[in-house]
PDB file of N, CA and C in Angstrom:
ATOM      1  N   UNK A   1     200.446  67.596 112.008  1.00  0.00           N
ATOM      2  CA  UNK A   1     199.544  67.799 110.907  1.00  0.00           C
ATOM      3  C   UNK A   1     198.439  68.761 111.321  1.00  0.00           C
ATOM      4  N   UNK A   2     198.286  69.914 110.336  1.00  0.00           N
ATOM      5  CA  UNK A   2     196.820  70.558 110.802  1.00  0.00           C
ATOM      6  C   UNK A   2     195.474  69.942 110.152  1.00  0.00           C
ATOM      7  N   UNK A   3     194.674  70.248 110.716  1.00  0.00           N
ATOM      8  CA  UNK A   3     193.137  69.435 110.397  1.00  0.00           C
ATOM      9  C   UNK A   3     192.210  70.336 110.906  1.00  0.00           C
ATOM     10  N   UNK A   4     191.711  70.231 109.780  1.00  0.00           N
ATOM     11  CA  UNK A   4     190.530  71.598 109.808  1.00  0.00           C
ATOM     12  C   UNK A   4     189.491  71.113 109.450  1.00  0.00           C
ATOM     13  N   UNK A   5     187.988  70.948 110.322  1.00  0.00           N
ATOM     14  CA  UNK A   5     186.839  70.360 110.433  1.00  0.00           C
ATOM     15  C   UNK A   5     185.691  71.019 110.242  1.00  0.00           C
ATOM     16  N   UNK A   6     184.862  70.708 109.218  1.00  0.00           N
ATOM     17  CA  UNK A   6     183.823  71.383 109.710  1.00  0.00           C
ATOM     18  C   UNK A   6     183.058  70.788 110.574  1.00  0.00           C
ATOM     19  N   UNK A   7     182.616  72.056 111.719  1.00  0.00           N
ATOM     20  CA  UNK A   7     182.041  71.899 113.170  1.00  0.00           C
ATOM     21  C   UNK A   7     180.492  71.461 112.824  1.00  0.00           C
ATOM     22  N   UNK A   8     179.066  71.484 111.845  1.00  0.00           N
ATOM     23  CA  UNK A   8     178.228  71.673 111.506  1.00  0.00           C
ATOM     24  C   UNK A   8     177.656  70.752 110.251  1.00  0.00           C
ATOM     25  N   UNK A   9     177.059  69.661 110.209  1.00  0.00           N
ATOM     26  CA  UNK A   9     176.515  69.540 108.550  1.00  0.00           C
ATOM     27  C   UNK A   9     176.370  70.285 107.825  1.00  0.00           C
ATOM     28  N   UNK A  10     177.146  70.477 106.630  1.00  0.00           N
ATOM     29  CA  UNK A  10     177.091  71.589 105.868  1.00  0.00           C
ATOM     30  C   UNK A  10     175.656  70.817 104.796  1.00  0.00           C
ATOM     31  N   UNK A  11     175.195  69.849 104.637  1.00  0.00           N
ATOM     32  CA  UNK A  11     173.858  69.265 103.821  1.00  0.00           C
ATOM     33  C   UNK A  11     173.762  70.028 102.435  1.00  0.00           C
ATOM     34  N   UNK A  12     174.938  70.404 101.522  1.00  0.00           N
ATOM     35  CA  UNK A  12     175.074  70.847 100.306  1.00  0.00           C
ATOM     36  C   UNK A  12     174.963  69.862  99.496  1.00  0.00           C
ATOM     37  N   UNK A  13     173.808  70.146  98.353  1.00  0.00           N
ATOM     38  CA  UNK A  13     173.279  68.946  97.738  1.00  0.00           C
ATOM     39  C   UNK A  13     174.931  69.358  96.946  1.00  0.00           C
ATOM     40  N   UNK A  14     175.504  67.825  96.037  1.00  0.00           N
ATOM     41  CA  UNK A  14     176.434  67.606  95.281  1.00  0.00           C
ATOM     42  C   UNK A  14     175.880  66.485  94.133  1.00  0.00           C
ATOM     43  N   UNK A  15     176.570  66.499  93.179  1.00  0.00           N
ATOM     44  CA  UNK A  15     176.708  65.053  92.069  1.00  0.00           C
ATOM     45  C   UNK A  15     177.629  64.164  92.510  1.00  0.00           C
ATOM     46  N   UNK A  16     177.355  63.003  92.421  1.00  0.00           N
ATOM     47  CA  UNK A  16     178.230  61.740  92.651  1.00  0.00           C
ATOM     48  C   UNK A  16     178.076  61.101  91.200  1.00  0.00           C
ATOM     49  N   UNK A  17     179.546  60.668  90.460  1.00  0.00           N
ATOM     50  CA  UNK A  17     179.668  59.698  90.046  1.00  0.00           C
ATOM     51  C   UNK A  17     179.982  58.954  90.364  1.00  0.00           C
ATOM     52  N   UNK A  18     179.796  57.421  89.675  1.00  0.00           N
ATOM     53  CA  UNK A  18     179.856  56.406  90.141  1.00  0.00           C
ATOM     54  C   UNK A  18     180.456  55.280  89.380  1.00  0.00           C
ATOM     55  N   UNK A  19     180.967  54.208  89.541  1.00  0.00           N
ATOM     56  CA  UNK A  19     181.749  53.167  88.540  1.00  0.00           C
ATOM     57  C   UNK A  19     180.415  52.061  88.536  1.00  0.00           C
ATOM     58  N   UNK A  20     180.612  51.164  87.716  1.00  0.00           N
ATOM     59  CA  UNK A  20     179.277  50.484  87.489  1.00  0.00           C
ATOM     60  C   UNK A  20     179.280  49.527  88.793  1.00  0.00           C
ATOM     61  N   UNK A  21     180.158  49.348  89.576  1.00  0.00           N
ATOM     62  CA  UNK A  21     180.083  48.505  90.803  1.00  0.00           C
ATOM     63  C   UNK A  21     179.181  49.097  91.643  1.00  0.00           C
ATOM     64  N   UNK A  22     179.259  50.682  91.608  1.00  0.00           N
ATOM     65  CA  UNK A  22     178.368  51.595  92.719  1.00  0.00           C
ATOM     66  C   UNK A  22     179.828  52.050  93.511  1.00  0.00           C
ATOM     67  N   UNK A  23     180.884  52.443  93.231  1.00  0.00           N
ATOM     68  CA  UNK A  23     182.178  53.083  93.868  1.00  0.00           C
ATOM     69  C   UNK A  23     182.348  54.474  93.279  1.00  0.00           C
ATOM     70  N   UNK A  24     182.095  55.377  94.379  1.00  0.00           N
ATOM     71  CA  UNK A  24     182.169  57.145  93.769  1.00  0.00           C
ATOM     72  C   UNK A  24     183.650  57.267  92.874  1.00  0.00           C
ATOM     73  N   UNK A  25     183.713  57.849  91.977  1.00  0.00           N
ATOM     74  CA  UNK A  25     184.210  58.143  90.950  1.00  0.00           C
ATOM     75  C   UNK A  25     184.749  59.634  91.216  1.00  0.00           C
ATOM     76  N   UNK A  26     183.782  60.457  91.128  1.00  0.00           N
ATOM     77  CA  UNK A  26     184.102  62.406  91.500  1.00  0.00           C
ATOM     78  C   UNK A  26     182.730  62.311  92.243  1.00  0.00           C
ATOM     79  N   UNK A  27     183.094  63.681  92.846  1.00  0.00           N
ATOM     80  CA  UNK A  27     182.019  64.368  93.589  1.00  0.00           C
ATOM     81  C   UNK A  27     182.101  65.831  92.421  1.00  0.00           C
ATOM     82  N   UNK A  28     181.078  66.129  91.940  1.00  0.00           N
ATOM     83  CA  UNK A  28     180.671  67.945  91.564  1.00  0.00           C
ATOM     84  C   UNK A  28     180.324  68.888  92.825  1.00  0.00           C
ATOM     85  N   UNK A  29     180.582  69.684  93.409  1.00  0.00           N
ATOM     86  CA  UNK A  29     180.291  70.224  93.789  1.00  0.00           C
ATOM     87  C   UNK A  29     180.523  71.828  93.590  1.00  0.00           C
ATOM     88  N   UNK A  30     180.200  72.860  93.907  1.00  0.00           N
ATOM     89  CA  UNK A  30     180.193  74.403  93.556  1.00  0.00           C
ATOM     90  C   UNK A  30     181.035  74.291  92.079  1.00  0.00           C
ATOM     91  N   UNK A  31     180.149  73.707  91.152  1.00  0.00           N
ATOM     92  CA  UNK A  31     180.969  73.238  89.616  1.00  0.00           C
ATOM     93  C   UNK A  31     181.795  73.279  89.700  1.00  0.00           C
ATOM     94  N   UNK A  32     182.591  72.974  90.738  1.00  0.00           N
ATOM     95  CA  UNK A  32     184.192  71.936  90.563  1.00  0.00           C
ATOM     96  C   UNK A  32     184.305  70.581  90.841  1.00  0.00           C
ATOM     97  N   UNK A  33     184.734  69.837  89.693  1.00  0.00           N
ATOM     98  CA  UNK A  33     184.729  67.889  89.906  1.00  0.00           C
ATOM     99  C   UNK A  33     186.347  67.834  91.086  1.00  0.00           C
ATOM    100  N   UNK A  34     185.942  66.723  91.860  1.00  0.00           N
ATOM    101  CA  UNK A  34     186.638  66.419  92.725  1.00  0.00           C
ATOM    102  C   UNK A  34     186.823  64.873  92.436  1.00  0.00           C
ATOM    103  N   UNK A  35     188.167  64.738  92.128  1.00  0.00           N
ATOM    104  CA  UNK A  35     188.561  63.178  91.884  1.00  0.00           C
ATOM    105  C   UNK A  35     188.062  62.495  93.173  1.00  0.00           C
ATOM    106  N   UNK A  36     187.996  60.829  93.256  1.00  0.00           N
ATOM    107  CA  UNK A  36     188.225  60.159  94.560  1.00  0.00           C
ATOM    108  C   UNK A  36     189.409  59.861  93.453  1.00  0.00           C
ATOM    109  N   UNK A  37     190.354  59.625  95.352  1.00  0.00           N
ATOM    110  CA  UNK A  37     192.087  59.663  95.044  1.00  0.00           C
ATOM    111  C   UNK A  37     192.581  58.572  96.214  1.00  0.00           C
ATOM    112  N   UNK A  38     191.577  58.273  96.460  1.00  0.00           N
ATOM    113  CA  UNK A  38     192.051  57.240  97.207  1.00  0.00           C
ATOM    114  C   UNK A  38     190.598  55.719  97.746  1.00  0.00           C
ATOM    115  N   UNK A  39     190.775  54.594  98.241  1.00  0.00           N
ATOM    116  CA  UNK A  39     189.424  53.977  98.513  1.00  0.00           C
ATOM    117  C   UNK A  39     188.563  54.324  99.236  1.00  0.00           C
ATOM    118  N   UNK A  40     187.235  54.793  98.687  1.00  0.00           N
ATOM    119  CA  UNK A  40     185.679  55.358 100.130  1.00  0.00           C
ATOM    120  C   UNK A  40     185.873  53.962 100.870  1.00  0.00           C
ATOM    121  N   UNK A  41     185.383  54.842 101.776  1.00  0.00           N
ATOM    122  CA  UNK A  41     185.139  53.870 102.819  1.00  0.00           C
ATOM    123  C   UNK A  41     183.253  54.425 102.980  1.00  0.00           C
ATOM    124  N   UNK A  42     182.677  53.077 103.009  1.00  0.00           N
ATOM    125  CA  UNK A  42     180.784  53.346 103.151  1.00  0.00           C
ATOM    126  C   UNK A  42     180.440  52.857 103.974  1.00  0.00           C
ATOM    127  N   UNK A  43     179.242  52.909 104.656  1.00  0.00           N
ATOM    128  CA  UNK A  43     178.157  52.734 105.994  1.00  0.00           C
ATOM    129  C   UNK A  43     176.738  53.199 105.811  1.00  0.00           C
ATOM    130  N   UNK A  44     176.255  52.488 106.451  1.00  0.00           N
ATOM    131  CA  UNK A  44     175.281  52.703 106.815  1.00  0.00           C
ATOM    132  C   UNK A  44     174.843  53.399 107.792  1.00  0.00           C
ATOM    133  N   UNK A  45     173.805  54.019 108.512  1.00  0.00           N
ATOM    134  CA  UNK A  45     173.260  54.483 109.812  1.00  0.00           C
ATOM    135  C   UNK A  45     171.587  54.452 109.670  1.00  0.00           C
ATOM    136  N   UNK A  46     170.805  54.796 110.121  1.00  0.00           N
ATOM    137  CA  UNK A  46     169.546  54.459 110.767  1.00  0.00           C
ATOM    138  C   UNK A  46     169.199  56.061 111.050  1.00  0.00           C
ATOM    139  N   UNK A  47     168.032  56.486 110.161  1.00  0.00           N
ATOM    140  CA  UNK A  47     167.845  58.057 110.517  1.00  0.00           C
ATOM    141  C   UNK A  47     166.566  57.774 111.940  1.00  0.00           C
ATOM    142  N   UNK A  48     166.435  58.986 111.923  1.00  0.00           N
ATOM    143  CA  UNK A  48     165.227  59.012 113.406  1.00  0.00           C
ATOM    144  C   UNK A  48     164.242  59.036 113.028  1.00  0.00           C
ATOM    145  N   UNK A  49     163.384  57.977 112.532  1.00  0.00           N
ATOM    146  CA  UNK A  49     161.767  57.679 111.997  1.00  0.00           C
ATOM    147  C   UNK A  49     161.097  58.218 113.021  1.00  0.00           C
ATOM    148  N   UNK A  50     161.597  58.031 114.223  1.00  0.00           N
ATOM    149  CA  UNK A  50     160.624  58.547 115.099  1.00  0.00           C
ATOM    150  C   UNK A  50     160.059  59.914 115.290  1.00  0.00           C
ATOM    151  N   UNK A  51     161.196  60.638 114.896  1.00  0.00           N
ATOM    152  CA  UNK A  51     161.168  62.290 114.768  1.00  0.00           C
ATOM    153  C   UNK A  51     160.529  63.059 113.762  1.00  0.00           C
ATOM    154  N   UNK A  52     159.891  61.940 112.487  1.00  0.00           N
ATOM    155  CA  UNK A  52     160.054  62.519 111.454  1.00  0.00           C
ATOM    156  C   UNK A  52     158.306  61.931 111.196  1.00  0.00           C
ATOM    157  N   UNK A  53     157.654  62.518 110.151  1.00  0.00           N
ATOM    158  CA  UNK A  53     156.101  62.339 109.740  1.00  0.00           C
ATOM    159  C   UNK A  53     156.206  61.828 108.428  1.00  0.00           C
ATOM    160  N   UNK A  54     157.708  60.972 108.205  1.00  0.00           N
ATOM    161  CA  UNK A  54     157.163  60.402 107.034  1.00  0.00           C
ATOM    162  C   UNK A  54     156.016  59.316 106.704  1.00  0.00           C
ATOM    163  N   UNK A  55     155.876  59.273 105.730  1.00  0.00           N
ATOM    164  CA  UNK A  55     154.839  58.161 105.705  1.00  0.00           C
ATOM    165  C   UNK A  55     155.447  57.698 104.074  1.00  0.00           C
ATOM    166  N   UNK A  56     155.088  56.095 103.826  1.00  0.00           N
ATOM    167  CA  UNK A  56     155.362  55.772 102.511  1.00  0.00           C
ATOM    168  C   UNK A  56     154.222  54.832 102.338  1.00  0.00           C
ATOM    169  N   UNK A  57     153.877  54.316 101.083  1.00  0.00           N
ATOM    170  CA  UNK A  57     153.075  53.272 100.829  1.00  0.00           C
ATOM    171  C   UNK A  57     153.404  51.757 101.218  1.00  0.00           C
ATOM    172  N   UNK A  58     153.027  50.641 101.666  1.00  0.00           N
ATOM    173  CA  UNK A  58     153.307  49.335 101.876  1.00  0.00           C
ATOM    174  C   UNK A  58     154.312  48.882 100.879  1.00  0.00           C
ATOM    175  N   UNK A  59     155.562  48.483 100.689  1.00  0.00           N
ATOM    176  CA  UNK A  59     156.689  48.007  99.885  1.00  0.00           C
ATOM    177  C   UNK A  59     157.059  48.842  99.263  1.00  0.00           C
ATOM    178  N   UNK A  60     157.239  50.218  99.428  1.00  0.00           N
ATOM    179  CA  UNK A  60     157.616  51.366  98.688  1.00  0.00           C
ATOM    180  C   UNK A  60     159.422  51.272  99.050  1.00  0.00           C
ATOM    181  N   UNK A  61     159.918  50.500 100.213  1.00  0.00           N
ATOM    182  CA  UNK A  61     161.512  50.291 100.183  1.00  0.00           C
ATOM    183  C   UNK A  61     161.765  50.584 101.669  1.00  0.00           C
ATOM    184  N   UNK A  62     163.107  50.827 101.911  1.00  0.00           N
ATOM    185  CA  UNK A  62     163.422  51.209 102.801  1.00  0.00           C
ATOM    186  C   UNK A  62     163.484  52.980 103.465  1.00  0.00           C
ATOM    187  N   UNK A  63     162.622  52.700 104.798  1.00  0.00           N
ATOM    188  CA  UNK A  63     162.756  54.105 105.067  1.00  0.00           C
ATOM    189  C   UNK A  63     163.528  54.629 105.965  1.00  0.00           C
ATOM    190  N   UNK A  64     164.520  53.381 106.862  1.00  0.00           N
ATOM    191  CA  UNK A  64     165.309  54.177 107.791  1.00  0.00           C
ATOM    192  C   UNK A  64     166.848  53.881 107.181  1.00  0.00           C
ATOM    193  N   UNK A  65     167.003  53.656 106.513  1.00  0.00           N
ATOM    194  CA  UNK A  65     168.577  53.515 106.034  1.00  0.00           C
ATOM    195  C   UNK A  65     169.327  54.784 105.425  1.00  0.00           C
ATOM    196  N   UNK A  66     170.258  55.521 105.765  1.00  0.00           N
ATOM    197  CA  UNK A  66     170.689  56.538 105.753  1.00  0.00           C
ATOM    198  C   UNK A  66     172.368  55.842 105.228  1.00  0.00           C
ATOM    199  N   UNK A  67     172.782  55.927 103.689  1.00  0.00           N
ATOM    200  CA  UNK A  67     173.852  55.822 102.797  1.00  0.00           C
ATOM    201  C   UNK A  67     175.074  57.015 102.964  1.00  0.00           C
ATOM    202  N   UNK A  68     175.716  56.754 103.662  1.00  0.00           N
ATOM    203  CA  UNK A  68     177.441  57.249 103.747  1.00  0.00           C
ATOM    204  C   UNK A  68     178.463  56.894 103.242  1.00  0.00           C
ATOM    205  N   UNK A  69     178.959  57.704 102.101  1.00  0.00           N
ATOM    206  CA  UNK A  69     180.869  57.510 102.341  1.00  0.00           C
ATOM    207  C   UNK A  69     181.668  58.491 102.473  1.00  0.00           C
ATOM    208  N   UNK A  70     182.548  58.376 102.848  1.00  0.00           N
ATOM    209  CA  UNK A  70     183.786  58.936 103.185  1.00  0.00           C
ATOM    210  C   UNK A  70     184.644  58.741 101.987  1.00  0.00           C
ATOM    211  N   UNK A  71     185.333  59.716 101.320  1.00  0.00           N
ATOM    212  CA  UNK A  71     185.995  59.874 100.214  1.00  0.00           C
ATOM    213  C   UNK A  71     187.194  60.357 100.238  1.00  0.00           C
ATOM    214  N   UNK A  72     188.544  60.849  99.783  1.00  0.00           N
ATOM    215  CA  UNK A  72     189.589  61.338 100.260  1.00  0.00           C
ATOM    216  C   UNK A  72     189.612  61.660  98.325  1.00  0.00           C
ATOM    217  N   UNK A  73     189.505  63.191  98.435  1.00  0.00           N
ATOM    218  CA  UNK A  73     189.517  63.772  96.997  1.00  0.00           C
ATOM    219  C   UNK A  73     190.292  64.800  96.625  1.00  0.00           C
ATOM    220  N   UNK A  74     190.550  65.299  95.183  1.00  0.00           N
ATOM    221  CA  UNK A  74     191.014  66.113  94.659  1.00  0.00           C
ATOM    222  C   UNK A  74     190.743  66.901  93.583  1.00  0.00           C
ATOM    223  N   UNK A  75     191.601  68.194  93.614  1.00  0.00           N
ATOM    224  CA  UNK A  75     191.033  68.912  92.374  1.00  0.00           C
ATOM    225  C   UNK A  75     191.804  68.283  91.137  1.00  0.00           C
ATOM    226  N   UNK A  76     193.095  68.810  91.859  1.00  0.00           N
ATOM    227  CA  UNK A  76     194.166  68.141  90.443  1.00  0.00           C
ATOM    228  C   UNK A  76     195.185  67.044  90.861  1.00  0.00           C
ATOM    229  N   UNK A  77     195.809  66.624  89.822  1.00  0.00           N
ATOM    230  CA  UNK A  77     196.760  64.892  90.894  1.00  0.00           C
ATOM    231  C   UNK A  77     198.047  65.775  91.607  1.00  0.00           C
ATOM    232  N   UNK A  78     198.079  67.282  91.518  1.00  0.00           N
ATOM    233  CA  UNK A  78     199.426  67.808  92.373  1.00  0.00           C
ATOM    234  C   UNK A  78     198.849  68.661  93.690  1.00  0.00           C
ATOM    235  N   UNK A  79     197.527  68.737  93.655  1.00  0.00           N
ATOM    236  CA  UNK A  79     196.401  69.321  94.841  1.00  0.00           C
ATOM    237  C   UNK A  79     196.408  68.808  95.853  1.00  0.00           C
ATOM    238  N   UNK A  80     196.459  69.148  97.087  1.00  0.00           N
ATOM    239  CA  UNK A  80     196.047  68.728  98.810  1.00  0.00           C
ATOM    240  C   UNK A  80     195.000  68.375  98.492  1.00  0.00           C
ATOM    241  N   UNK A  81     194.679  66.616  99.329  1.00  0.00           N
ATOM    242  CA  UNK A  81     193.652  65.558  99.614  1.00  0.00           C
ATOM    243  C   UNK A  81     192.563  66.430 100.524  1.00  0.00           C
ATOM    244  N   UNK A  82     191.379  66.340 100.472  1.00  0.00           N
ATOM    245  CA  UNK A  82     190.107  66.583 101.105  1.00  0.00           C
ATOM    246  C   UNK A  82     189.376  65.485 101.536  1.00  0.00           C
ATOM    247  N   UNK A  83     188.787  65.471 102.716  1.00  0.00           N
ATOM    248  CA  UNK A  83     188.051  63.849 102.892  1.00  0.00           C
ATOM    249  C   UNK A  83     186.220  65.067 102.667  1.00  0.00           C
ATOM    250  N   UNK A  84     185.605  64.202 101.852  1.00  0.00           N
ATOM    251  CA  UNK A  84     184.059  64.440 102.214  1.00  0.00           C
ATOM    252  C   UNK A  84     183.611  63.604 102.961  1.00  0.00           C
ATOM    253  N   UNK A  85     182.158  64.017 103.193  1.00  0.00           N
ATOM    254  CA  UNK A  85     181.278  62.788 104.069  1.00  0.00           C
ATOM    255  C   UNK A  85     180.426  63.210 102.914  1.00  0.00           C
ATOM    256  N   UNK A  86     179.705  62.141 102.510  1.00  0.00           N
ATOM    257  CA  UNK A  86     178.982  62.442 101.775  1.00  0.00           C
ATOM    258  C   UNK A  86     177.542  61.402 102.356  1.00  0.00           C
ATOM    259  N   UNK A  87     176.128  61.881 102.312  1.00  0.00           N
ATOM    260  CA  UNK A  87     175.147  61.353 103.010  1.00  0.00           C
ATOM    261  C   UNK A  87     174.188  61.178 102.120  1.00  0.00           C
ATOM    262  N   UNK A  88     173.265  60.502 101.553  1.00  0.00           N
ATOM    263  CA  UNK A  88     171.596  59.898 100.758  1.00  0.00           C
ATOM    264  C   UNK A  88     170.719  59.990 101.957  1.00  0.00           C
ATOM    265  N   UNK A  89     169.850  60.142 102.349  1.00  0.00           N
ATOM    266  CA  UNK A  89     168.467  60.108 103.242  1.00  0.00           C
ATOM    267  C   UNK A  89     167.834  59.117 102.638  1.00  0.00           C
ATOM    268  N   UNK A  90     167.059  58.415 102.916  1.00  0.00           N
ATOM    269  CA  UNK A  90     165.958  57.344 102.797  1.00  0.00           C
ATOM    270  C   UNK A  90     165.139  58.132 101.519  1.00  0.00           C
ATOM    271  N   UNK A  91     164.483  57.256 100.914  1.00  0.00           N
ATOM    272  CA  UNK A  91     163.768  57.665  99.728  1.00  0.00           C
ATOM    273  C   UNK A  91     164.187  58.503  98.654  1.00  0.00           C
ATOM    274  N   UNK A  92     165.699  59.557  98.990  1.00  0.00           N
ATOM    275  CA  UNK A  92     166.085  60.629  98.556  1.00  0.00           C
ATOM    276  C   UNK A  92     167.214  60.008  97.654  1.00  0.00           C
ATOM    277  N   UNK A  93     167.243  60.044  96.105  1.00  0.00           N
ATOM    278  CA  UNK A  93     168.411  60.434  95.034  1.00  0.00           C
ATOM    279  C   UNK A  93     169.529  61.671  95.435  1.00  0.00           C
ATOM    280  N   UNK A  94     169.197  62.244  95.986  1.00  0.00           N
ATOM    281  CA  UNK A  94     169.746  63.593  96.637  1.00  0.00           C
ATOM    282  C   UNK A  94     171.355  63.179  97.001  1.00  0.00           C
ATOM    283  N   UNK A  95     172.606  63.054  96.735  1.00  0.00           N
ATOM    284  CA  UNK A  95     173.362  63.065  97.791  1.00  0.00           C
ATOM    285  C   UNK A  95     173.868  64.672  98.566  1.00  0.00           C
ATOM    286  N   UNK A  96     174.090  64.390  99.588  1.00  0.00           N
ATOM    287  CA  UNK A  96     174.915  65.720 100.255  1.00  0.00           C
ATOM    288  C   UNK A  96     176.045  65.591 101.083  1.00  0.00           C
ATOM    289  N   UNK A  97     177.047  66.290 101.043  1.00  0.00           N
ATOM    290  CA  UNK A  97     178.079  67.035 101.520  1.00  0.00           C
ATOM    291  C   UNK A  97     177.796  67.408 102.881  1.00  0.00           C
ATOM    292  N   UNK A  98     178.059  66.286 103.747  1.00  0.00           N
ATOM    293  CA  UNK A  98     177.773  66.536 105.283  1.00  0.00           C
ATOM    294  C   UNK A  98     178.754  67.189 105.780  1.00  0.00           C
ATOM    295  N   UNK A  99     180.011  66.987 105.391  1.00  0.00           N
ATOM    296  CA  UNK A  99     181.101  67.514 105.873  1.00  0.00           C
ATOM    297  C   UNK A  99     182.474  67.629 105.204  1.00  0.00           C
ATOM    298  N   UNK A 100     183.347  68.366 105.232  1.00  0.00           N
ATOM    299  CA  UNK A 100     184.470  68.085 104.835  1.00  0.00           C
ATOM    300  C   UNK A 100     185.888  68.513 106.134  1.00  0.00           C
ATOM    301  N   UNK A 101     186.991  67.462 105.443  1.00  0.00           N
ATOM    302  CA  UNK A 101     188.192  67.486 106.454  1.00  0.00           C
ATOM    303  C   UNK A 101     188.964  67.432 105.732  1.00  0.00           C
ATOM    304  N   UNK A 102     190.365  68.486 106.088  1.00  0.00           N
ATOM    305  CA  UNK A 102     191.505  69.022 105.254  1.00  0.00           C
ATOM    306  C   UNK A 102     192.559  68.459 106.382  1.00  0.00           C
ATOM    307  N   UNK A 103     193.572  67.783 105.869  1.00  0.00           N
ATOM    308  CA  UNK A 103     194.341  67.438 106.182  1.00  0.00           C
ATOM    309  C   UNK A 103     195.650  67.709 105.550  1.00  0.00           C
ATOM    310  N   UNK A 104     196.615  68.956 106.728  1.00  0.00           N
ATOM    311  CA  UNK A 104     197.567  70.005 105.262  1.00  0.00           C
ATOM    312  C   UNK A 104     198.694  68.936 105.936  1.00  0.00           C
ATOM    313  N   UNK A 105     199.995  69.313 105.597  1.00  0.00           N
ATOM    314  CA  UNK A 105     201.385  68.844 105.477  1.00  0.00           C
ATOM    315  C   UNK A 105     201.891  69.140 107.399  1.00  0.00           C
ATOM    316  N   UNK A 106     202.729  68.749 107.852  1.00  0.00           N
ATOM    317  CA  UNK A 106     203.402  68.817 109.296  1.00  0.00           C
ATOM    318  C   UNK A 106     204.104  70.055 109.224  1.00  0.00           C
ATOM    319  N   UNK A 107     203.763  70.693 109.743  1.00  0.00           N
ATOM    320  CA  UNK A 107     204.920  72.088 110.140  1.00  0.00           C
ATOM    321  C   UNK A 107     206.269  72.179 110.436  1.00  0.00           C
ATOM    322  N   UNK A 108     207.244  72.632 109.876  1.00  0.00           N
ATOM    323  CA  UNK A 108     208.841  72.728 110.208  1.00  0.00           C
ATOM    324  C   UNK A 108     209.450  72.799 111.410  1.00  0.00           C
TER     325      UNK A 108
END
């Protein structure tokens, strides 16, 4: 199988829909909708407060929780699967496009 990675956070803001459970639906990105075509898989991680000068008000929420999933998507239902990473930052509505991975067919 070839697999082609991006080496770099690409941090391209995108749209996420969502099902009323909170399960991505499409990703928009460069105005093309991208089905999910298969189950995200989500996580959590912990950004570096330490590195950073945020400041928030007393009960304003959480500030180190950093929202991930992993998606396996498409353009059309006869299109090659794409996995995103898709990332939220603390305080941020924002999602982004940390990465993507192409996974083509086995060679002859």
């Amino acid at each position: 199988m070839a697999r082609a990675t991006t080496d770099s956070p690409l941090d391209v803001p995108v749209q996420v829909r969502f099902t009323a459970k909170g399960i991505p639906l499409a990703v928009r990105c460069d105005g093309r909708i991208w089905a999910v075509a298969a189950g995200p898989v989500h996580w959590f991680t912990r950004a570096d407060w330490w590195n950073t000068a945020k400041r928030a008000p007393v009960g304003c929420g959480d500030l180190v929780s950093v929202e991930h999933w992993q998606v396996q998507v498409r353009l059309t239902s006869t299109s090659a699967l794409r996995t995103f990473e898709l990332r939220r930052d603390p305080l941020s509505e924002q999602w982004l496009l940390a990465g993507i991975s192409d996974v083509g067919a086995a060679a002859a």
